[in-house]
PDB file of N, CA and C in Angstrom:
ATOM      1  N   UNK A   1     110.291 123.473 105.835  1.00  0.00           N
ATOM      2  CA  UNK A   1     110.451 122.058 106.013  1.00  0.00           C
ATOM      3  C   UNK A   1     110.941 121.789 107.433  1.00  0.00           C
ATOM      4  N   UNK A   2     110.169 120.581 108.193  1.00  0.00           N
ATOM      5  CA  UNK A   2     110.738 120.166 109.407  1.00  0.00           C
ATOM      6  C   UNK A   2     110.945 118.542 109.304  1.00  0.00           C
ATOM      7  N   UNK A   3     111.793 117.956 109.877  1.00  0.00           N
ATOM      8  CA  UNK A   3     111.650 116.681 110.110  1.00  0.00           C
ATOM      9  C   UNK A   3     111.866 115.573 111.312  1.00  0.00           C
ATOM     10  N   UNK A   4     111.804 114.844 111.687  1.00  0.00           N
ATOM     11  CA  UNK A   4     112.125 114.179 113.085  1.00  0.00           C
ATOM     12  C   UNK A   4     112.147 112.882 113.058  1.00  0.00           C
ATOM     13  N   UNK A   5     112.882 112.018 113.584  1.00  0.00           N
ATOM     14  CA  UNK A   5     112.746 110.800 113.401  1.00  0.00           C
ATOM     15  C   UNK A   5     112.165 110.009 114.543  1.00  0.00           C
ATOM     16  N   UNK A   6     111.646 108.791 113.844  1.00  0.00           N
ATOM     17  CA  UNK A   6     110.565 107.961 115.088  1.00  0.00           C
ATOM     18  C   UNK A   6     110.362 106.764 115.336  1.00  0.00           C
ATOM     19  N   UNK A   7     110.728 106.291 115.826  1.00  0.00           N
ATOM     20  CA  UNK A   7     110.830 104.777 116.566  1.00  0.00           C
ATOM     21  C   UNK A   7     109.434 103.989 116.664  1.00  0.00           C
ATOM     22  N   UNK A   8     109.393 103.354 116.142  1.00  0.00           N
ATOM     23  CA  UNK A   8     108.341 102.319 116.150  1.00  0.00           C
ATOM     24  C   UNK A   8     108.176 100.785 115.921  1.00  0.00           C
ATOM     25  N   UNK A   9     107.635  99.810 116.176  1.00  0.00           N
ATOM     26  CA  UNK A   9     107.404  98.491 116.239  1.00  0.00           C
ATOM     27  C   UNK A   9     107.064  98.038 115.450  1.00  0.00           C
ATOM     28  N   UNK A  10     105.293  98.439 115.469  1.00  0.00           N
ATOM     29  CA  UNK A  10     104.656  97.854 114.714  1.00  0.00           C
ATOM     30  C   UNK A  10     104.547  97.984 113.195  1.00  0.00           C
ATOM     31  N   UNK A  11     104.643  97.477 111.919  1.00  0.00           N
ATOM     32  CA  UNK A  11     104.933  98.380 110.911  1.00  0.00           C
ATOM     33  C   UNK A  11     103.223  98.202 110.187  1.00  0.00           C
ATOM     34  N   UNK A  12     102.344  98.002 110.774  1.00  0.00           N
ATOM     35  CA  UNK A  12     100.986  98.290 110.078  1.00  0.00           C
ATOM     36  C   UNK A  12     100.311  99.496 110.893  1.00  0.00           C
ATOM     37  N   UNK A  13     100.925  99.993 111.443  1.00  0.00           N
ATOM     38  CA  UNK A  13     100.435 100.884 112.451  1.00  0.00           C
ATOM     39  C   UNK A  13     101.128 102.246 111.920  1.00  0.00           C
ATOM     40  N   UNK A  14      99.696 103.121 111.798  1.00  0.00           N
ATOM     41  CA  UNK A  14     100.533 104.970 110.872  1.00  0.00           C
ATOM     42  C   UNK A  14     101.186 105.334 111.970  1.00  0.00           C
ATOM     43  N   UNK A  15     102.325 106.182 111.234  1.00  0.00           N
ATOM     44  CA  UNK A  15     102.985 106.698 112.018  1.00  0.00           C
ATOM     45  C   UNK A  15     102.733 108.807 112.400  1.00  0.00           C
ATOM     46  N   UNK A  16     101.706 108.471 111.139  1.00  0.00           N
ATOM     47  CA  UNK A  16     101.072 110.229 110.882  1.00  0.00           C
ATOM     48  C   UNK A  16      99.888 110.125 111.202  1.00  0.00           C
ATOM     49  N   UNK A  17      98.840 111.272 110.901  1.00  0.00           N
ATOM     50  CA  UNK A  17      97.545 111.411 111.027  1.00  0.00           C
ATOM     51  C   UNK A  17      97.470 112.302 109.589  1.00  0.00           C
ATOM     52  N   UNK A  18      96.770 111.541 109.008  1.00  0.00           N
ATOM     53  CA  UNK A  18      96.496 112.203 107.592  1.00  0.00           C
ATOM     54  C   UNK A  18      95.309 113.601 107.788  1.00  0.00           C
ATOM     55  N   UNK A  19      95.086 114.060 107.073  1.00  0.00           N
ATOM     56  CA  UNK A  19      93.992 114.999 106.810  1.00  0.00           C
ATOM     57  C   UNK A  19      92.480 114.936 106.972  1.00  0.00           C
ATOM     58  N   UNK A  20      92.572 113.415 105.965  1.00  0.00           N
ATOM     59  CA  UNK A  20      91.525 112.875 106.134  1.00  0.00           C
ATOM     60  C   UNK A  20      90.883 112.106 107.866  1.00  0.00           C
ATOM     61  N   UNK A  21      92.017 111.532 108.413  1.00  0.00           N
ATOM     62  CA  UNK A  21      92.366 110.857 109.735  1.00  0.00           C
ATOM     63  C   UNK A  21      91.689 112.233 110.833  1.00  0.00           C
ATOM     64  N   UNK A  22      92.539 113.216 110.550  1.00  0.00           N
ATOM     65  CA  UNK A  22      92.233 114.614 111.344  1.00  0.00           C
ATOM     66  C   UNK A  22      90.105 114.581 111.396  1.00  0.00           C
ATOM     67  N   UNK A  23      90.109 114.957 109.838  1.00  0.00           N
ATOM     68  CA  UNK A  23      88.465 115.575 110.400  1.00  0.00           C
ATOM     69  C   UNK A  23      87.661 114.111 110.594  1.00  0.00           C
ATOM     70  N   UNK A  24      88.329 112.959 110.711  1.00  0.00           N
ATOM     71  CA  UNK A  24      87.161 111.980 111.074  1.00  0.00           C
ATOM     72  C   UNK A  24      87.354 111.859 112.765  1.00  0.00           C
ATOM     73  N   UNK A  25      88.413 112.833 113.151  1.00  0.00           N
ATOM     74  CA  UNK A  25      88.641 112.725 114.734  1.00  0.00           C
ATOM     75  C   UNK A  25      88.918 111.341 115.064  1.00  0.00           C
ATOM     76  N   UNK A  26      89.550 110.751 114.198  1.00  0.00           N
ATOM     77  CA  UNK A  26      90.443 109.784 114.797  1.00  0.00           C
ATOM     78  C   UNK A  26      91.666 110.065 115.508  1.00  0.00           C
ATOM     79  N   UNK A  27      92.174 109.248 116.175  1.00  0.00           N
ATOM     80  CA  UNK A  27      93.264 109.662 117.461  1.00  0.00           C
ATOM     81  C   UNK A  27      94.579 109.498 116.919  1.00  0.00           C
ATOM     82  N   UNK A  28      95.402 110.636 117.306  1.00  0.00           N
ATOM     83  CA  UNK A  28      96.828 111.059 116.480  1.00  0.00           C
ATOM     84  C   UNK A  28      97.596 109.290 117.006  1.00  0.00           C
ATOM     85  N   UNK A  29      98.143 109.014 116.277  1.00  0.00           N
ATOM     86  CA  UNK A  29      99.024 107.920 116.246  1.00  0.00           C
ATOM     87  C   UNK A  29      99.859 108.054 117.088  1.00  0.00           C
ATOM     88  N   UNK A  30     100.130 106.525 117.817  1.00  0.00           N
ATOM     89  CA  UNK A  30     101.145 107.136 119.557  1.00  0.00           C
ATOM     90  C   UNK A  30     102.975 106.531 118.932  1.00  0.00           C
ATOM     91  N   UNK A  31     103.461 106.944 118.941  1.00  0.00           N
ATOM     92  CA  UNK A  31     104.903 106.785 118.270  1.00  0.00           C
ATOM     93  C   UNK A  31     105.472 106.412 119.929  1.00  0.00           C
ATOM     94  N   UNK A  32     106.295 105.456 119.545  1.00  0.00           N
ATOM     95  CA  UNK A  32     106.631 104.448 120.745  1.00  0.00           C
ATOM     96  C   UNK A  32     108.026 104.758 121.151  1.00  0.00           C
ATOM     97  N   UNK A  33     108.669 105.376 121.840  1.00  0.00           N
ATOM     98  CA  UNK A  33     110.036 105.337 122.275  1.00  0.00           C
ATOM     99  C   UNK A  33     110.986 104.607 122.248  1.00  0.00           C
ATOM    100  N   UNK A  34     110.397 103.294 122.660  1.00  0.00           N
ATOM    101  CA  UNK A  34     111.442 102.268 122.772  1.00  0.00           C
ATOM    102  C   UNK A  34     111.124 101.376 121.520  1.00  0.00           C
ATOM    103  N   UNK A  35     111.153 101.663 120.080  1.00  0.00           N
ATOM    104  CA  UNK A  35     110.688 101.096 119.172  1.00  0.00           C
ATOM    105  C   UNK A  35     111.813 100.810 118.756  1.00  0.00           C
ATOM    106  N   UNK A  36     111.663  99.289 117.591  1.00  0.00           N
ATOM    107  CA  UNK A  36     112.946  98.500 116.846  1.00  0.00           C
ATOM    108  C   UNK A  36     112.865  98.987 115.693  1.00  0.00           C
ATOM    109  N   UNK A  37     112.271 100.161 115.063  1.00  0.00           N
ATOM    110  CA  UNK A  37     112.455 100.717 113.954  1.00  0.00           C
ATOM    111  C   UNK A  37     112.829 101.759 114.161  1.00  0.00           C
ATOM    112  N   UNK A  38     112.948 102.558 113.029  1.00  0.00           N
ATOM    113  CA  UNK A  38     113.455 104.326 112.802  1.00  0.00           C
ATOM    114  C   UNK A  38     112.850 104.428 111.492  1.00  0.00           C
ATOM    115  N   UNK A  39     111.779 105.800 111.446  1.00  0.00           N
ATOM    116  CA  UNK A  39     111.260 106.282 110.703  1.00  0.00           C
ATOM    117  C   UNK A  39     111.691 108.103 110.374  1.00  0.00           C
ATOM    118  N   UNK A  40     111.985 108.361 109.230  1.00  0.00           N
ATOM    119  CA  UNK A  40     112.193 109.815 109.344  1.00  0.00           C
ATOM    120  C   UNK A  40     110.750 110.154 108.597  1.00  0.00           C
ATOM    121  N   UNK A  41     110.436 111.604 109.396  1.00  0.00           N
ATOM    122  CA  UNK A  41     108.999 112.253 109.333  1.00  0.00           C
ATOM    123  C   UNK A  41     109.584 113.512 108.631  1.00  0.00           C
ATOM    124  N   UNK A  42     109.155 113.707 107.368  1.00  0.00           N
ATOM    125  CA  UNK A  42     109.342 115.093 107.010  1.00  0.00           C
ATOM    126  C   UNK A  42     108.293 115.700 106.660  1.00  0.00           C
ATOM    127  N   UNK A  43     108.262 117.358 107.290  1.00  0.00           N
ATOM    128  CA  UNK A  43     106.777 117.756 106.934  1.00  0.00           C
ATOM    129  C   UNK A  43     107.310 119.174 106.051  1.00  0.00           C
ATOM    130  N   UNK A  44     106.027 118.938 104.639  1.00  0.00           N
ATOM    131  CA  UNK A  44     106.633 120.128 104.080  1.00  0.00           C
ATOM    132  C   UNK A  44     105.577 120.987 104.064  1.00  0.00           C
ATOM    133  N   UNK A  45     105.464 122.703 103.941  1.00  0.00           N
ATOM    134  CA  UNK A  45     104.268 122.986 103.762  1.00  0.00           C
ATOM    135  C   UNK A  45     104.714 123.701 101.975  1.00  0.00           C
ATOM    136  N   UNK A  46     103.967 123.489 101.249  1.00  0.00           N
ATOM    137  CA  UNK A  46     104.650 124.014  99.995  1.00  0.00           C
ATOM    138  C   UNK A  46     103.415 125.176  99.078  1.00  0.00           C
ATOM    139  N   UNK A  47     104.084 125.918  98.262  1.00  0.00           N
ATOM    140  CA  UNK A  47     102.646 126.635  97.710  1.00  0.00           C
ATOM    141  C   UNK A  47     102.286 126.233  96.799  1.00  0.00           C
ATOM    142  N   UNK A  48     101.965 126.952  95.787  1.00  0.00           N
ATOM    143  CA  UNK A  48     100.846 126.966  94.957  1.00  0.00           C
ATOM    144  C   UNK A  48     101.776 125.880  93.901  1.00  0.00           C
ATOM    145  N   UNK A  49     101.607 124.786  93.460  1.00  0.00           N
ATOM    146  CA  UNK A  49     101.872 124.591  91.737  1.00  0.00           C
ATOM    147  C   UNK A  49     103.152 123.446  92.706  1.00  0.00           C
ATOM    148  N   UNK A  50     103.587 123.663  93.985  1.00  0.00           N
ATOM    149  CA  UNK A  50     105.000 122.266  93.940  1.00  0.00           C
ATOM    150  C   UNK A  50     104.493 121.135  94.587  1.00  0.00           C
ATOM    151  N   UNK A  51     104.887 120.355  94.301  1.00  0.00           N
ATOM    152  CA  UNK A  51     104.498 118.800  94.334  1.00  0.00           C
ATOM    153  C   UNK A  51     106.097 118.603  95.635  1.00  0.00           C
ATOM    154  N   UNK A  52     105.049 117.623  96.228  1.00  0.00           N
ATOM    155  CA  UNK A  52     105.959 117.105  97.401  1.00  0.00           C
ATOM    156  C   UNK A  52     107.359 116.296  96.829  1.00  0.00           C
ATOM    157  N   UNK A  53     106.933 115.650  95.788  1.00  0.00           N
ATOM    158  CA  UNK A  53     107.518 114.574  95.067  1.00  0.00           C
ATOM    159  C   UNK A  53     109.254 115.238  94.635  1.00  0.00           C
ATOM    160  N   UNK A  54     108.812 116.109  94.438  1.00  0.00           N
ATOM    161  CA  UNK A  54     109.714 116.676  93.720  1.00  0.00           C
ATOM    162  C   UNK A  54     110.325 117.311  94.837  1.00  0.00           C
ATOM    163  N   UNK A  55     110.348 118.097  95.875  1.00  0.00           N
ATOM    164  CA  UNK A  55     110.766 118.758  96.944  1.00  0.00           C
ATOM    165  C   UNK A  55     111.852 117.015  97.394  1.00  0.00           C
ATOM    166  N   UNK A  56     110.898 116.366  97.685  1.00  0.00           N
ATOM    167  CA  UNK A  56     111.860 115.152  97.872  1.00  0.00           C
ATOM    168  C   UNK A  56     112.806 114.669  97.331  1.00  0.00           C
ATOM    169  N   UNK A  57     112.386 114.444  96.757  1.00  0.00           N
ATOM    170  CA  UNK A  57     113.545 113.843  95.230  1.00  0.00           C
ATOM    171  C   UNK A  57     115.015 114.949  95.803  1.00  0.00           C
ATOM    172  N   UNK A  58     114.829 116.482  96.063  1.00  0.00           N
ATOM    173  CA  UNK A  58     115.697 117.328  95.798  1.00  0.00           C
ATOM    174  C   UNK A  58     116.695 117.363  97.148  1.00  0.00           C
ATOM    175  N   UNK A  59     115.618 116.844  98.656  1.00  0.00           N
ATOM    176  CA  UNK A  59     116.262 116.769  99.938  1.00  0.00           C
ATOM    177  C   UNK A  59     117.092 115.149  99.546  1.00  0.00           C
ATOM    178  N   UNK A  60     116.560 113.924  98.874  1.00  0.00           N
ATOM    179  CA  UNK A  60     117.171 112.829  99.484  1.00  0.00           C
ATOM    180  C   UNK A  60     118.197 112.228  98.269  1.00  0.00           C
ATOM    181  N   UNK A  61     117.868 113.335  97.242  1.00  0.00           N
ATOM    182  CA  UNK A  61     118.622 113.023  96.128  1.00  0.00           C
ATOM    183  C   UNK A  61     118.523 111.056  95.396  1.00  0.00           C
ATOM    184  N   UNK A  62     117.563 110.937  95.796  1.00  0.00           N
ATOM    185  CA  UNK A  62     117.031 109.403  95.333  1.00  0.00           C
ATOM    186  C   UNK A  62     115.562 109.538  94.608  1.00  0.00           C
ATOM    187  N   UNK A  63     115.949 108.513  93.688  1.00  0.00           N
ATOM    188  CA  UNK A  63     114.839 108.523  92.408  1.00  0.00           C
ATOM    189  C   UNK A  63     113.435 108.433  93.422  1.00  0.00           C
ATOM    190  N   UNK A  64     112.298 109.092  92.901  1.00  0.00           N
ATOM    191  CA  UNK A  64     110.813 109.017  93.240  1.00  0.00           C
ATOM    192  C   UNK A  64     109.844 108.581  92.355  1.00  0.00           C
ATOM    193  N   UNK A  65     110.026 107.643  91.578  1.00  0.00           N
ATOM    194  CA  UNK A  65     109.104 106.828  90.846  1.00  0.00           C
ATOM    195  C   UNK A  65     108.626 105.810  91.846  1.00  0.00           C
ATOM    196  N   UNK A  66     107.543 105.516  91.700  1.00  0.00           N
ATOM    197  CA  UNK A  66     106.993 104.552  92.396  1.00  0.00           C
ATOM    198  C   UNK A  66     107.485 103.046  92.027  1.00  0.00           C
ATOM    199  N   UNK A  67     108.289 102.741  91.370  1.00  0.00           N
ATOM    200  CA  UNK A  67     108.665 101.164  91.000  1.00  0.00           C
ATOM    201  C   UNK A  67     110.174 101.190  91.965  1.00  0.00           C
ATOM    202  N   UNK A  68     110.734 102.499  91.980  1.00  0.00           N
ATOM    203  CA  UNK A  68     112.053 102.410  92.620  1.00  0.00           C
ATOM    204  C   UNK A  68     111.534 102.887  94.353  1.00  0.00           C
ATOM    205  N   UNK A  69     110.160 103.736  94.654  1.00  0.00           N
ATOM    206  CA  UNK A  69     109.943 103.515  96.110  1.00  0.00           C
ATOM    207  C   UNK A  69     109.366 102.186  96.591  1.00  0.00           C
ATOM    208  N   UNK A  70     108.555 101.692  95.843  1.00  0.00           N
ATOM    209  CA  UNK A  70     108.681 100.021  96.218  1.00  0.00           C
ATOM    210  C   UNK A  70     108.950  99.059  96.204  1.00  0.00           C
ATOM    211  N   UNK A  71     110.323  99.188  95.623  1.00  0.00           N
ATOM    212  CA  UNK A  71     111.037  98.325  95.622  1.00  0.00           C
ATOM    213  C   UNK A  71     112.148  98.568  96.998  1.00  0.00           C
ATOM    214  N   UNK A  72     112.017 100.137  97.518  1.00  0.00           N
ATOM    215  CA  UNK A  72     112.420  99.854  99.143  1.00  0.00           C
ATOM    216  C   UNK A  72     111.887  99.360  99.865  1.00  0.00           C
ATOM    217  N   UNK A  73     110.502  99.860  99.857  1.00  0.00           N
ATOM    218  CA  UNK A  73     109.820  99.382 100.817  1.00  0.00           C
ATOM    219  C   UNK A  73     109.634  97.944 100.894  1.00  0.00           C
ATOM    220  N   UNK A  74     110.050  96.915 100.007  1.00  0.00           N
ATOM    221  CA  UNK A  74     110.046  96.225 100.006  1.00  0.00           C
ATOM    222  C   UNK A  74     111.126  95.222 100.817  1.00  0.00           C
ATOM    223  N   UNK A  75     112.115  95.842 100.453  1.00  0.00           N
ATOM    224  CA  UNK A  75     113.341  95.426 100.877  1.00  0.00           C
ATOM    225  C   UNK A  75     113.800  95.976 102.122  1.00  0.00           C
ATOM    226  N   UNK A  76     112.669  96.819 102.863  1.00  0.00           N
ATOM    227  CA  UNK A  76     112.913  97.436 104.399  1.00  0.00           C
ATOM    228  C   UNK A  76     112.870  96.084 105.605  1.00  0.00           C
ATOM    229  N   UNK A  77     113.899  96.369 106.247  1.00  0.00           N
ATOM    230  CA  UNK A  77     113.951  95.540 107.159  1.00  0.00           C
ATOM    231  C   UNK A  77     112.107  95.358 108.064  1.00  0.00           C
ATOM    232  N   UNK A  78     111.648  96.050 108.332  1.00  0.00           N
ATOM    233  CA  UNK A  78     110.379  96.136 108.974  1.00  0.00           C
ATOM    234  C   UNK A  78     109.295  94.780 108.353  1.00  0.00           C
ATOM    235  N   UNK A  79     109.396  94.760 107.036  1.00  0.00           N
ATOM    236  CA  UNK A  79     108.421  94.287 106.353  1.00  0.00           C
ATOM    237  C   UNK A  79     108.041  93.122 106.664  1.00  0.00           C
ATOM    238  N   UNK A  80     109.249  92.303 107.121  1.00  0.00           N
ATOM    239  CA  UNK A  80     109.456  90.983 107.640  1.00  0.00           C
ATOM    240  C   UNK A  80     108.223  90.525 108.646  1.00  0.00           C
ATOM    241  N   UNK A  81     107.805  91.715 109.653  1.00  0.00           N
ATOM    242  CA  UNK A  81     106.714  91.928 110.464  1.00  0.00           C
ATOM    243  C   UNK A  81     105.339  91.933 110.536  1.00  0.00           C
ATOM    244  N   UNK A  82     105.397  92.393 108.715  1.00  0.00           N
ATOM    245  CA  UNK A  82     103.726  93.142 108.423  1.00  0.00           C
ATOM    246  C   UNK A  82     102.786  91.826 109.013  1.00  0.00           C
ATOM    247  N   UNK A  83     101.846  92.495 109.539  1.00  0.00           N
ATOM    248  CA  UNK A  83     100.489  91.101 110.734  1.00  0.00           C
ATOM    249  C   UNK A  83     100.754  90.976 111.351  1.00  0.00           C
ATOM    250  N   UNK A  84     102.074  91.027 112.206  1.00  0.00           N
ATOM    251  CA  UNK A  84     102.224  91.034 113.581  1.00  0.00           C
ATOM    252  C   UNK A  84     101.928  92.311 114.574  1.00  0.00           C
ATOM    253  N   UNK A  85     101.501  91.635 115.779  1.00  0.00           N
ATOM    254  CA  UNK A  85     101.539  92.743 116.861  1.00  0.00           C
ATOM    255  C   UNK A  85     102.908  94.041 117.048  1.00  0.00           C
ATOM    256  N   UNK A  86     102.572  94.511 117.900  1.00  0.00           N
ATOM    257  CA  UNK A  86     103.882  95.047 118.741  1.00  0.00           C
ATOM    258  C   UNK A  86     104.102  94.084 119.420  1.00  0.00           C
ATOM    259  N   UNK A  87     104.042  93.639 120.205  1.00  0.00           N
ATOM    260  CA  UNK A  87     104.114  92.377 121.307  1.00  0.00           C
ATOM    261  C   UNK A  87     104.966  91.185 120.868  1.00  0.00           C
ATOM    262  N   UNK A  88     104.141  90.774 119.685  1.00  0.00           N
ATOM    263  CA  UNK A  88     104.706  89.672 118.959  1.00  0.00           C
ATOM    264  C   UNK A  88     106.315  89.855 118.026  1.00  0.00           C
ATOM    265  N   UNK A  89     106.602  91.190 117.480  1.00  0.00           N
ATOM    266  CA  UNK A  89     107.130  91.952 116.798  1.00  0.00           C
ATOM    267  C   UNK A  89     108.643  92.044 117.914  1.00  0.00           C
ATOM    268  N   UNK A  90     108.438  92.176 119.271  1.00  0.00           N
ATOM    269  CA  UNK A  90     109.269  92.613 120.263  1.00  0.00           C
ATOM    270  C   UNK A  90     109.535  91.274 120.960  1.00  0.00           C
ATOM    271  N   UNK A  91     108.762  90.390 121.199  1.00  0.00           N
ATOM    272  CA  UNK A  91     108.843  88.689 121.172  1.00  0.00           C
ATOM    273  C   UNK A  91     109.858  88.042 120.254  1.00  0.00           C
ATOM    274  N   UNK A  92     109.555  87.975 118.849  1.00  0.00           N
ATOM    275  CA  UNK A  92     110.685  87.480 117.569  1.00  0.00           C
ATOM    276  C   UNK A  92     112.118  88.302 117.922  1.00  0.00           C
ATOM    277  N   UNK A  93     112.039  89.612 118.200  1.00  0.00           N
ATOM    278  CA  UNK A  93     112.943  90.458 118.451  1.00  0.00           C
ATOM    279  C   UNK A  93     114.251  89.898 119.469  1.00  0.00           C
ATOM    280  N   UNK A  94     113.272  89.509 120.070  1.00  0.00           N
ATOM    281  CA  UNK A  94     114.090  89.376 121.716  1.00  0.00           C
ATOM    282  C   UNK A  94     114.701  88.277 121.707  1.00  0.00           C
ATOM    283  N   UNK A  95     113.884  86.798 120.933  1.00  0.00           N
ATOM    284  CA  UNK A  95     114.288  85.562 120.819  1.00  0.00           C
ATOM    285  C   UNK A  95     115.741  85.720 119.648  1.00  0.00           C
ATOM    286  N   UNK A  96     116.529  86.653 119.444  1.00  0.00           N
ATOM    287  CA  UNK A  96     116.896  86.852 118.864  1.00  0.00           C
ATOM    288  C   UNK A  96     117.081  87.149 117.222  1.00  0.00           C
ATOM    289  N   UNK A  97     116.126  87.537 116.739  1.00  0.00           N
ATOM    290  CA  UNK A  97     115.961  88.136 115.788  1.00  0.00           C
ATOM    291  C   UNK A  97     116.745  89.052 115.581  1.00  0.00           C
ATOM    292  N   UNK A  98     117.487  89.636 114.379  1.00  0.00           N
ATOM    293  CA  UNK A  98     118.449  90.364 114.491  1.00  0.00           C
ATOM    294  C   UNK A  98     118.076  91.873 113.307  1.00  0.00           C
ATOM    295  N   UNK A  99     117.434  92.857 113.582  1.00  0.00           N
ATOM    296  CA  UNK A  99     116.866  93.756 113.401  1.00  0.00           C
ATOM    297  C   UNK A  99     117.079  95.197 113.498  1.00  0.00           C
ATOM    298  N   UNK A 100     117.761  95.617 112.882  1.00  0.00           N
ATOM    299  CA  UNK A 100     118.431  97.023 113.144  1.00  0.00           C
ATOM    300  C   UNK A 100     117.954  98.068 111.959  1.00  0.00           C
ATOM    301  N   UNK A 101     118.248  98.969 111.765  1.00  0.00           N
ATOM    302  CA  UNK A 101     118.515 100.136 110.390  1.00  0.00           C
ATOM    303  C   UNK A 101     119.588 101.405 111.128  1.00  0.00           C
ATOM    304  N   UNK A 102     120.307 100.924 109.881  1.00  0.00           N
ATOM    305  CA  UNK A 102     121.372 101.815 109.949  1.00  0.00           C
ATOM    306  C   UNK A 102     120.635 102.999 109.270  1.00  0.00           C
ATOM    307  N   UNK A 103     120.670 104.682 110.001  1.00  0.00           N
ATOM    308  CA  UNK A 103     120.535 105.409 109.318  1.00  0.00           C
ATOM    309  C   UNK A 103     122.308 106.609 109.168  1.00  0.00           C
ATOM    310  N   UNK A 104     122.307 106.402 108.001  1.00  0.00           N
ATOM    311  CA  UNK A 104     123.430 106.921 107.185  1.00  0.00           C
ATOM    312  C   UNK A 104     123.492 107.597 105.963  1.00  0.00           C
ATOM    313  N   UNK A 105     124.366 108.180 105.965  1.00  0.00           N
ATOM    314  CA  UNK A 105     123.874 108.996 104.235  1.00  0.00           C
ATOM    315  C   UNK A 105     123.510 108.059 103.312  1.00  0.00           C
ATOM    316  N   UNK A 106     124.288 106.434 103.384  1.00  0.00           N
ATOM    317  CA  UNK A 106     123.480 105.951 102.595  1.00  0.00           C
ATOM    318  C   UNK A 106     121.486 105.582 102.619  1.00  0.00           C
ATOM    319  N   UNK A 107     121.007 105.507 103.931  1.00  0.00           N
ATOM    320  CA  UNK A 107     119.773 105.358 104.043  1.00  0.00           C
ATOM    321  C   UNK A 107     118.848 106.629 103.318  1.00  0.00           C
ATOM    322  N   UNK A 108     119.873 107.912 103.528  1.00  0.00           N
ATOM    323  CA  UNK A 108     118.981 109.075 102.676  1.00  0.00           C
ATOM    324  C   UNK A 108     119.589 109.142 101.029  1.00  0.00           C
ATOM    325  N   UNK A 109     120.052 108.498 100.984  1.00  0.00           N
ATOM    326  CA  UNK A 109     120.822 108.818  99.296  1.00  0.00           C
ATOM    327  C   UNK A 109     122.121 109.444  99.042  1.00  0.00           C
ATOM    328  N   UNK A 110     122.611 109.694 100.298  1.00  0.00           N
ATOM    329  CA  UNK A 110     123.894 110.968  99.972  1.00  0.00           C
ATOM    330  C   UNK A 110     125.203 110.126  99.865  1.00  0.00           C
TER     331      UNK A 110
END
């Protein structure tokens, strides 16, 4: 397991390159430095028979049903954004919009 965290703007914009993304030679996603978000990237490689789901569940110690992951994602500060540019996104921002994420043990579950 590796992980890294990543700053980004726009929140309709991947922050990975899927598998599928890879063999259609689409272009790896550019992760922005000076971004008003924070994303943590964890990559697992796992064998035969384990489910990611569960590897997770065990690093963030928070439920992995899908009614309790979207109901974060819902409630993520970012979301506020979804259809906007970067541009526009960093515009609302600036006019004072007040936009942060705390990452803390509470953001991972601990």
């Amino acid at each position: 397991m590796s992980w890294s965290l990543l700053r980004y703007t726009d929140p309709d914009l991947p922050l990975a390159q899927t598998d599928e993304d890879f063999l259609l030679g689409l272009d790896t996603p550019q992760i922005e430095e000076g971004g008003k978000f924070l994303a943590l990237q964890i990559r697992l490689q796992l064998g035969t028979a384990a489910y990611a789901t569960m590897a997770l569940r065990e690093i963030t110690k928070v439920d992995t049903s899908s009614h309790v992951q979207t109901s974060l994602t819902v409630a993520s500060e970012d979301q506020a954004f979804r259809g906007l540019s970067g541009t526009e996104v960093g515009e609302l921002m600036t006019a004072g919009e007040d936009v942060g994420m705390d990452v803390g043990e509470d953001a991972v579950g601990g």
